[in-house]
N, C-alpha and C. Protein backbone atom coordinates (compact mmCIF):
# COMPACT_ATOMS: atom_id res chain seq x y z
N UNK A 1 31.07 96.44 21.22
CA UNK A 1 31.18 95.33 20.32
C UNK A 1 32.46 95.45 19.53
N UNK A 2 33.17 94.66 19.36
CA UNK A 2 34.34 94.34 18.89
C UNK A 2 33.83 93.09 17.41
N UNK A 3 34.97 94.13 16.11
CA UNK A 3 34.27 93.36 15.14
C UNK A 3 35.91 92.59 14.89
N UNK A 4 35.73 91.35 14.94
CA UNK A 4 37.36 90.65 14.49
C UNK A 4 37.46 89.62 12.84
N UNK A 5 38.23 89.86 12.18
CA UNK A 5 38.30 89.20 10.73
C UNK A 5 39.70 88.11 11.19
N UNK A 6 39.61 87.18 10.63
CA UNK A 6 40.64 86.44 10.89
C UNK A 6 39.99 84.91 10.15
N UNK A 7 41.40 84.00 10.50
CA UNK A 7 40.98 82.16 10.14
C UNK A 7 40.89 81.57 11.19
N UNK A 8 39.74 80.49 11.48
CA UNK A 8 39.15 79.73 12.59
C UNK A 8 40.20 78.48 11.97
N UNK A 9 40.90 78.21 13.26
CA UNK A 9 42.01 77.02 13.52
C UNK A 9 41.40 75.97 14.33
N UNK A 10 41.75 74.63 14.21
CA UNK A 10 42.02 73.84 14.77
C UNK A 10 43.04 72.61 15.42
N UNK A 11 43.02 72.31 16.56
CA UNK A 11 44.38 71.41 16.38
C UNK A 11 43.91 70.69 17.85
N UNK A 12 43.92 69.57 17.99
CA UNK A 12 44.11 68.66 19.29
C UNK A 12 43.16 69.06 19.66
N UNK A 13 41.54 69.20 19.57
CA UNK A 13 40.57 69.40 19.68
C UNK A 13 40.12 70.89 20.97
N UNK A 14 41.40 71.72 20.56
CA UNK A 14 41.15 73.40 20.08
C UNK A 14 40.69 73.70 19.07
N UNK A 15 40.08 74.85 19.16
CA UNK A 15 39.32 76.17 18.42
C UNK A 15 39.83 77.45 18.34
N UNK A 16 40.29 78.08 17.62
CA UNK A 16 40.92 79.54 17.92
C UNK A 16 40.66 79.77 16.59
N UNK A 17 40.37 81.40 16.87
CA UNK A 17 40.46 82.44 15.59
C UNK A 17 42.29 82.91 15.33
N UNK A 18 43.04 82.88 14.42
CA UNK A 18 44.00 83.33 14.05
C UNK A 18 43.57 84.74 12.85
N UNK A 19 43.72 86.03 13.97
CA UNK A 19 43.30 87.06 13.72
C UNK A 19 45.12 87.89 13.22
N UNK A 20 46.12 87.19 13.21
CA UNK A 20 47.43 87.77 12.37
C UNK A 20 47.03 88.57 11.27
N UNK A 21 47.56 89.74 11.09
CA UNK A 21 47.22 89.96 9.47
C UNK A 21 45.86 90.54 9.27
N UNK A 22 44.69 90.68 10.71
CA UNK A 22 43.48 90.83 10.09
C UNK A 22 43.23 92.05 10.80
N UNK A 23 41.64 92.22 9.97
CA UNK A 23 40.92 93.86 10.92
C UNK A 23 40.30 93.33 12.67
N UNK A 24 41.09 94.22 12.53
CA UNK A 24 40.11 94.73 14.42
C UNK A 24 39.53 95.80 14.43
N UNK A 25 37.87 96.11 14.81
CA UNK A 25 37.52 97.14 14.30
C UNK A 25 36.10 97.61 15.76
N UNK A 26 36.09 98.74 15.88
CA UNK A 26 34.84 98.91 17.19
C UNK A 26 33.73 99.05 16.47
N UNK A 27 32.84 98.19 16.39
CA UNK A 27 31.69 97.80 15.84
C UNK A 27 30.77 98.16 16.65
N UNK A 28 29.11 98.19 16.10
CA UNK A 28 27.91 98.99 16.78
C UNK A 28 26.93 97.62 17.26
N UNK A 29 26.85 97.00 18.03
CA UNK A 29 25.81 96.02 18.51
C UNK A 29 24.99 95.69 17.21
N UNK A 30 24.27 94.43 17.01
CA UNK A 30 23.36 93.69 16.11
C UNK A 30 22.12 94.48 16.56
N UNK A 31 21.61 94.91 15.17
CA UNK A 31 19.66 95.51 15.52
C UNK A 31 18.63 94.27 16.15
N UNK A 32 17.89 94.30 17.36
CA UNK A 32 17.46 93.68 17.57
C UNK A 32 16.52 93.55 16.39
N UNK A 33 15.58 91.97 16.11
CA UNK A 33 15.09 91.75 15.41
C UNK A 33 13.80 91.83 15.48
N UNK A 34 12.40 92.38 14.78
CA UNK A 34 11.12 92.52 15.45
C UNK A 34 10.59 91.00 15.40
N UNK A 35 10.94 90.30 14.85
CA UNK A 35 10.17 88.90 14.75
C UNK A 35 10.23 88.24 16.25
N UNK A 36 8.49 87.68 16.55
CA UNK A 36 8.09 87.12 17.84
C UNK A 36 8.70 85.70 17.47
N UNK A 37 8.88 85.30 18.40
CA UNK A 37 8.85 83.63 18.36
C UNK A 37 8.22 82.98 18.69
N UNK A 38 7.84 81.87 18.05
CA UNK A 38 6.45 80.97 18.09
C UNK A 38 7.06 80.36 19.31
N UNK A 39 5.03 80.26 20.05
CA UNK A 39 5.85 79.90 21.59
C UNK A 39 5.51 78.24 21.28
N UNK A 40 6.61 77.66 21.92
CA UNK A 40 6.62 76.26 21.57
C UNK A 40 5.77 75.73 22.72
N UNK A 41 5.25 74.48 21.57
CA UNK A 41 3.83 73.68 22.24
C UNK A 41 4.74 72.43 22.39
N UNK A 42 4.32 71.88 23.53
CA UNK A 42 5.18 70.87 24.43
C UNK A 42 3.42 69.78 24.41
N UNK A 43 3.66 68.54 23.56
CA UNK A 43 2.43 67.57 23.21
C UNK A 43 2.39 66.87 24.86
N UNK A 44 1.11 67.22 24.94
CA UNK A 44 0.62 66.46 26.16
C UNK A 44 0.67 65.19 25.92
N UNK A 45 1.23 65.12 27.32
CA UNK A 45 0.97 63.51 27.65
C UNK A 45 0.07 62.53 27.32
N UNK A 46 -0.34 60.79 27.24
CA UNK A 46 -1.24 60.02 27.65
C UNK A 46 -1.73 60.12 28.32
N UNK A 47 -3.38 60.33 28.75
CA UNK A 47 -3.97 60.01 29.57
C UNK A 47 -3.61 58.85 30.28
N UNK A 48 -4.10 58.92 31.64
CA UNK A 48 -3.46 57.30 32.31
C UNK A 48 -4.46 56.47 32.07
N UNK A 49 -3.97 55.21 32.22
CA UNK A 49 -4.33 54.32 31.94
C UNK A 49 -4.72 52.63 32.72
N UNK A 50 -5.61 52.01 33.09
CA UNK A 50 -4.90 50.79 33.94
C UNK A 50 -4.04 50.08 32.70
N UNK A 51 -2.75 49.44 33.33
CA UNK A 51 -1.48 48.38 32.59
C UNK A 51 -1.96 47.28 33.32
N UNK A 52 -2.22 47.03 34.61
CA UNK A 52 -2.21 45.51 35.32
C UNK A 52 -3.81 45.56 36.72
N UNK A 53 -4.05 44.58 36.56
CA UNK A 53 -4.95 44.38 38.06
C UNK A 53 -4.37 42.83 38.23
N UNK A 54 -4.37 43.10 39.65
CA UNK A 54 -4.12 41.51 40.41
C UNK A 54 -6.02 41.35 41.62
N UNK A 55 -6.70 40.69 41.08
CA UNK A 55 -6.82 39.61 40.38
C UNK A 55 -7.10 40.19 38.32
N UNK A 56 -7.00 39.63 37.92
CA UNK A 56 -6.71 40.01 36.34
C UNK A 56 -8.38 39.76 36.16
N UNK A 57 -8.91 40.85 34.59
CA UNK A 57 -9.77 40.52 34.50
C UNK A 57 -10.72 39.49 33.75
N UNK A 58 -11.98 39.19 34.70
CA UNK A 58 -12.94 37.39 34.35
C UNK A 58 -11.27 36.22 35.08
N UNK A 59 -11.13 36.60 36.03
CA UNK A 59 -10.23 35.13 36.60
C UNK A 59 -11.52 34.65 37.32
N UNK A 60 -11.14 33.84 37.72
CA UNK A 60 -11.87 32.67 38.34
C UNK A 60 -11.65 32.05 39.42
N UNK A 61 -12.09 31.72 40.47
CA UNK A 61 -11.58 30.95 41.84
C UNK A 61 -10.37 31.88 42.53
N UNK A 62 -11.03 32.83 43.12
CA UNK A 62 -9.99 34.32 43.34
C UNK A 62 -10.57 33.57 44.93
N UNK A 63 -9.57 34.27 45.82
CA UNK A 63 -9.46 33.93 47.03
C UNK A 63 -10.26 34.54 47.60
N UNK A 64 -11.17 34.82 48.89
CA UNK A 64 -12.06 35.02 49.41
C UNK A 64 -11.63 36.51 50.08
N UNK A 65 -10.91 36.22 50.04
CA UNK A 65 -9.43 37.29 51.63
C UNK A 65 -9.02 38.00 50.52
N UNK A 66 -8.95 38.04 49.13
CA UNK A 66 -8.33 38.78 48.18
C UNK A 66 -8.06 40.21 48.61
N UNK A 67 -7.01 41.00 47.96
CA UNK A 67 -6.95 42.46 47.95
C UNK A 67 -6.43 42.62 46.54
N UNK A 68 -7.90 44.05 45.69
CA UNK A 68 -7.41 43.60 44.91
C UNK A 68 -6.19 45.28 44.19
N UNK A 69 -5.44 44.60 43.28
CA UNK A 69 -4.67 46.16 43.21
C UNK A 69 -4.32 46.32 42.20
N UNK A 70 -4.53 47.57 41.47
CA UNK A 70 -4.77 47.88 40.15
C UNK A 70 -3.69 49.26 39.87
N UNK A 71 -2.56 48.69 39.13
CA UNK A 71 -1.40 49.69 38.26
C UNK A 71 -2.04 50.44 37.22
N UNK A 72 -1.33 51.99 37.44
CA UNK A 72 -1.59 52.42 36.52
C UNK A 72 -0.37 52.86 35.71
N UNK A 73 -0.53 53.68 34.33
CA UNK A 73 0.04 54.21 33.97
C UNK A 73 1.09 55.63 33.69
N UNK A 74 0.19 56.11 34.68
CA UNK A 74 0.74 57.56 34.83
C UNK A 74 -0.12 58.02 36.69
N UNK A 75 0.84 58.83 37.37
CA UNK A 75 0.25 59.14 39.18
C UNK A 75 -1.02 59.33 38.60
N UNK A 76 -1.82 59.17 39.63
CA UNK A 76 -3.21 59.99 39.82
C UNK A 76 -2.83 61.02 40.75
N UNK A 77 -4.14 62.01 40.81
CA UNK A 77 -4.29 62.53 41.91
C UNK A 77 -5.14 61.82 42.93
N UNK A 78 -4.57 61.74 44.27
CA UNK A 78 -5.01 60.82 44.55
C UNK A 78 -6.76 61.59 45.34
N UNK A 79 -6.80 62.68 45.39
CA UNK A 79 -8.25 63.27 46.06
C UNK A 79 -8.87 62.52 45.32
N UNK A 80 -9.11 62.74 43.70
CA UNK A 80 -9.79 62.01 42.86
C UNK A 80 -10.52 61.12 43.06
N UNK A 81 -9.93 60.00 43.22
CA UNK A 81 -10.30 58.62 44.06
C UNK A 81 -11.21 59.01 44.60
N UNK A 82 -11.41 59.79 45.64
CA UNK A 82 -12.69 59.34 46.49
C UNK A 82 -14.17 59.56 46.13
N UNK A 83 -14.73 58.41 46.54
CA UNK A 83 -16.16 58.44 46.31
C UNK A 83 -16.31 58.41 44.53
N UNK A 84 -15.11 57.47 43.94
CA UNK A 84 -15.30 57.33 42.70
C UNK A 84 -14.73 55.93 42.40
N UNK A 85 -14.80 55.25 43.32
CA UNK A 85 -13.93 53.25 43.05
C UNK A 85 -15.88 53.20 44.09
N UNK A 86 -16.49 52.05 43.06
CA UNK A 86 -17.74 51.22 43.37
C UNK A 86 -17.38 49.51 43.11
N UNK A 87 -17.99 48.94 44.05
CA UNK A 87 -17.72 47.38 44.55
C UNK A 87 -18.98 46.97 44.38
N UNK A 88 -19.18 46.10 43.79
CA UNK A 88 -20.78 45.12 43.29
C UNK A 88 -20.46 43.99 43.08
N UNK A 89 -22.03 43.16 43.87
CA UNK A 89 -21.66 41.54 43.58
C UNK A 89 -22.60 42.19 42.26
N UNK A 90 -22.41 41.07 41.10
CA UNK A 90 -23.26 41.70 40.04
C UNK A 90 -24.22 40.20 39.92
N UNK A 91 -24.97 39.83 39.33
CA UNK A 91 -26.01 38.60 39.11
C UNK A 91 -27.11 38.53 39.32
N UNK A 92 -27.76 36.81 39.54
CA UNK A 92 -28.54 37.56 40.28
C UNK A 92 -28.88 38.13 41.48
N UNK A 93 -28.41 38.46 42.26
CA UNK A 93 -28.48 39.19 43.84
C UNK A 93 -27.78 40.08 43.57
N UNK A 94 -27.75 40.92 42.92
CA UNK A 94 -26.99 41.98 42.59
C UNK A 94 -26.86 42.98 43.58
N UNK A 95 -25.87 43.45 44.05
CA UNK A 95 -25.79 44.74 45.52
C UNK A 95 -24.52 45.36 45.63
N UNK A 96 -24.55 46.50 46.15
CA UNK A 96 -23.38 47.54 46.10
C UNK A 96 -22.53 46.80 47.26
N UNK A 97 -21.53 46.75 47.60
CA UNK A 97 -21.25 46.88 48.96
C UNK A 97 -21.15 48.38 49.38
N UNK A 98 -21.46 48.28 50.40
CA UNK A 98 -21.21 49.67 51.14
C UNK A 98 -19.73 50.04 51.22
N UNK A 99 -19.80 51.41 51.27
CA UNK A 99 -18.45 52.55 51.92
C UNK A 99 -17.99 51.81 52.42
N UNK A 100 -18.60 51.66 53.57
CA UNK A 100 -17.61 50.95 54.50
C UNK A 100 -17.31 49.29 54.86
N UNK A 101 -17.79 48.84 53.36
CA UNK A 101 -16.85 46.89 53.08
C UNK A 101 -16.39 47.24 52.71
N UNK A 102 -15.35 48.06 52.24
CA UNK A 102 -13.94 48.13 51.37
C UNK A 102 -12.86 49.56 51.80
N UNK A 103 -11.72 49.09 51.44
CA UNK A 103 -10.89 51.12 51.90
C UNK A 103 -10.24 50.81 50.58
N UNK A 104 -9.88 51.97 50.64
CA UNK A 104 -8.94 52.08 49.10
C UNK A 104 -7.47 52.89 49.52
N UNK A 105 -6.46 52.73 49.13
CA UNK A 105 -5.35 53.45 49.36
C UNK A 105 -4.51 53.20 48.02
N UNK A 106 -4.15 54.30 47.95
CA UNK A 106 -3.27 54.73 46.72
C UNK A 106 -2.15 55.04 47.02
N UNK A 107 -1.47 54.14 46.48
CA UNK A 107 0.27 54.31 46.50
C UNK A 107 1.40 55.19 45.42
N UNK A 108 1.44 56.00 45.76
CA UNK A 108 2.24 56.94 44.02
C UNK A 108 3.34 56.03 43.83
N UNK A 109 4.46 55.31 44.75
CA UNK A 109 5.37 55.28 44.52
C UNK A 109 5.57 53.99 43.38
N UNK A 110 4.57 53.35 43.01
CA UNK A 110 4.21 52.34 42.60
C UNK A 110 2.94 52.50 41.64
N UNK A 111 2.21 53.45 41.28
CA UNK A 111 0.83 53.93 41.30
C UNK A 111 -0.04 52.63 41.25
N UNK A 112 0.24 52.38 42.30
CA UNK A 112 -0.99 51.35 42.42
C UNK A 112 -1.69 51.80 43.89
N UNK A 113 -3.32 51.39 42.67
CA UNK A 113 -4.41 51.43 43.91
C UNK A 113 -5.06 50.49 44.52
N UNK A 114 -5.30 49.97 46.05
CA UNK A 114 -5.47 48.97 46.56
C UNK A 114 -6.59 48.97 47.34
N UNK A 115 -7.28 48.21 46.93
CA UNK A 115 -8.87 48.04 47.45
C UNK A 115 -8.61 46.68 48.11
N UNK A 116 -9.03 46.57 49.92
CA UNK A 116 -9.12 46.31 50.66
C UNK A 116 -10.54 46.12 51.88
N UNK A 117 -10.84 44.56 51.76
CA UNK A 117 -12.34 44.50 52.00
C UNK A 117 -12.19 44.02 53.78
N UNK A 118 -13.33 44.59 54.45
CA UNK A 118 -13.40 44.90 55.91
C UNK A 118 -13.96 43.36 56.24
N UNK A 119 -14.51 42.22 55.22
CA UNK A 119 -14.88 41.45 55.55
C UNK A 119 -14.50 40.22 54.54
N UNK A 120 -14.26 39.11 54.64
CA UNK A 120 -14.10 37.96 53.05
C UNK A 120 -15.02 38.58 52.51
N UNK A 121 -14.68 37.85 50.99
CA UNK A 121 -15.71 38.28 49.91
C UNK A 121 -16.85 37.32 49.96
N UNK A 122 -17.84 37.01 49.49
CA UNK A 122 -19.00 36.22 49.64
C UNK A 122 -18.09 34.83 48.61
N UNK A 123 -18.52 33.28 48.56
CA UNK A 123 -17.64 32.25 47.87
C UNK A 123 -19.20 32.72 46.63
N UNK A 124 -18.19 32.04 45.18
CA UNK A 124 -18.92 31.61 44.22
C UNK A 124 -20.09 33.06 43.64
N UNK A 125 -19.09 34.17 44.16
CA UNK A 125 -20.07 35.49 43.51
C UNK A 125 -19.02 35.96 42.60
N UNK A 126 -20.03 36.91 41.73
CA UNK A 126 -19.18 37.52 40.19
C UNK A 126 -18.92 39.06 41.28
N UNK A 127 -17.90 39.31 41.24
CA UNK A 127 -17.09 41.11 41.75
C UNK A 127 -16.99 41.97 40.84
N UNK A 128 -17.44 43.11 40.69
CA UNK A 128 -17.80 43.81 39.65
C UNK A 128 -16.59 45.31 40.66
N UNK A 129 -15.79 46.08 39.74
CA UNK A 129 -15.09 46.89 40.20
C UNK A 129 -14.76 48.11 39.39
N UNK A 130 -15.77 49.34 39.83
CA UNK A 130 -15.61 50.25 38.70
C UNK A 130 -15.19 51.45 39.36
N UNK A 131 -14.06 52.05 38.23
CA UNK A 131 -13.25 53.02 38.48
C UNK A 131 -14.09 53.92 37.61
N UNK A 132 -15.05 54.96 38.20
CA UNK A 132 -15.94 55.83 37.40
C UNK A 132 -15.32 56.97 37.31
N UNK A 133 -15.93 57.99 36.35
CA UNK A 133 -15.69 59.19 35.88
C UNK A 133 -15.08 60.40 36.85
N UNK A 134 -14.50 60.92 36.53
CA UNK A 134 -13.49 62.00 37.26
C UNK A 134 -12.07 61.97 37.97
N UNK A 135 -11.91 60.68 38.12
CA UNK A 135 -10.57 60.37 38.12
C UNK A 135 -9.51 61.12 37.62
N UNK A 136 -8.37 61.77 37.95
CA UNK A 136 -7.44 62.55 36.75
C UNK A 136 -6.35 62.18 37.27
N UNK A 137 -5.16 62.30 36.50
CA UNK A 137 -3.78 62.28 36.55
C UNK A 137 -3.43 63.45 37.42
N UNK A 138 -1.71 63.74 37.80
CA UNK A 138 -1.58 64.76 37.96
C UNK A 138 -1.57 65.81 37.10
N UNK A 139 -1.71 65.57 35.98
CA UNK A 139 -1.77 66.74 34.89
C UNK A 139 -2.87 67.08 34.60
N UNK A 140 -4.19 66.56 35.21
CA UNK A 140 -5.60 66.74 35.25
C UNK A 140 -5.89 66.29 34.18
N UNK A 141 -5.11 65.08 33.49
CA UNK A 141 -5.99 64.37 32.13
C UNK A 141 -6.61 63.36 33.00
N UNK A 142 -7.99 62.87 32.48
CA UNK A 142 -8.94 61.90 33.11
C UNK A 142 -8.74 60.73 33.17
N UNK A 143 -9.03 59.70 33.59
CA UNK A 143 -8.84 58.22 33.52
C UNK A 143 -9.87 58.20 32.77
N UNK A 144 -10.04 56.94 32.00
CA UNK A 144 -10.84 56.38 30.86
C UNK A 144 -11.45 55.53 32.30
N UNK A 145 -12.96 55.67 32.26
CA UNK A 145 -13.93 54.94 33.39
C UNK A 145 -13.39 53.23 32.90
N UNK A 146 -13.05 52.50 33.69
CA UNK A 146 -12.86 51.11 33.51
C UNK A 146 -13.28 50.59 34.63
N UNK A 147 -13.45 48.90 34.29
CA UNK A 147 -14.73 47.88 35.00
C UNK A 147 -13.82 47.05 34.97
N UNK A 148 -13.24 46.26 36.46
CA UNK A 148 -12.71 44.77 36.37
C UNK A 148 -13.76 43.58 37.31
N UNK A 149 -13.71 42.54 36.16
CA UNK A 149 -15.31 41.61 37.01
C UNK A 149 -14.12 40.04 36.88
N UNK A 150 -14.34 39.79 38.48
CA UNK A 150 -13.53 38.59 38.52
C UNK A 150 -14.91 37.52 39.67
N UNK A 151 -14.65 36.55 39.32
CA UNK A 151 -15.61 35.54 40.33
C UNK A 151 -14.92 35.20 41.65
N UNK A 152 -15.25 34.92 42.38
CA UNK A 152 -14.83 34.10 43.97
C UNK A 152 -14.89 32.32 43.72
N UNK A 153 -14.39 31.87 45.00
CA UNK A 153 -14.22 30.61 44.98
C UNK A 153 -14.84 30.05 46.19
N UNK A 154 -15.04 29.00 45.72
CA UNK A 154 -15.96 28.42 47.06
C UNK A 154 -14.71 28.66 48.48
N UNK A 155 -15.72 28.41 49.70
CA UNK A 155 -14.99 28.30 50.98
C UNK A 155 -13.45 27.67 50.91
């Protein structure tokens, strides 16, 4: 370690020590210090969130052929998803559709998820669409369980 005394210059957006005139001296290294450092906490993210569904939710006279696709706010994982998006006419005839009336595919690049029905939708029924519990981001924060209910349109 080299200990130098001198005046800190500037000019034309240089920096220099002007050590003329001063001590130069062989100095002993700085004592390391015992103090830990607080380990820094980095604030988690938002949970994700839905921002948009196309059809939007309670629309009305939604197309029969619809697909419907729902933005989120932050990636999912997409394993998550499965066996956790449920499809219901809700009223009175109330019924699940099965597994297999609908596929779902999840797009990261866009995070939108797209539910896709194997058959038209029934005309003049209420669609009930719930994104249930366990859902997570990639950071393993959860989706908040959300419900989008839109009606059909006649033939």
């Amino acid at each position: 370690w080299v200990q130098v005394s001198g005046v800190v210059k500037q000019s034309r957006g240089l920096v220099w020590l002007d050590a003329t005139g001063a001590t130069i001296s062989i100095t002993k290294p700085p004592a390391e210090s015992a103090t830990e450092m607080a380990p820094i906490r980095v604030p988690a993210a938002p949970p994700p969130e839905v921002v948009f569904s196309a059809p939007t939710a309670d629309e009305v006279d939604v197309a029969l052929t619809t697909n419907v696709r729902i933005q989120f706010s932050r990636d999912l994982g997409p394993a998550t998803l499965r066996n956790r998006v449920r499809v219901r006419y809700t009223g009175t005839a109330a019924m699940d559709l099965p597994a297999t009336g609908f596929t779902t595919q999840y797009i990261p690049a866009n995070r939108v998820l797209e539910i896709r029905f194997a058959q038209p939708l029934e005309p003049l029924r209420t669609v009930e669409i719930v994104l249930g519990e366990g859902i997570l981001g990639r950071d393993e924060q959860p989706l908040k369980p959300w419900t989008l209910t839109f009606e059909t349109g006649a033939r």
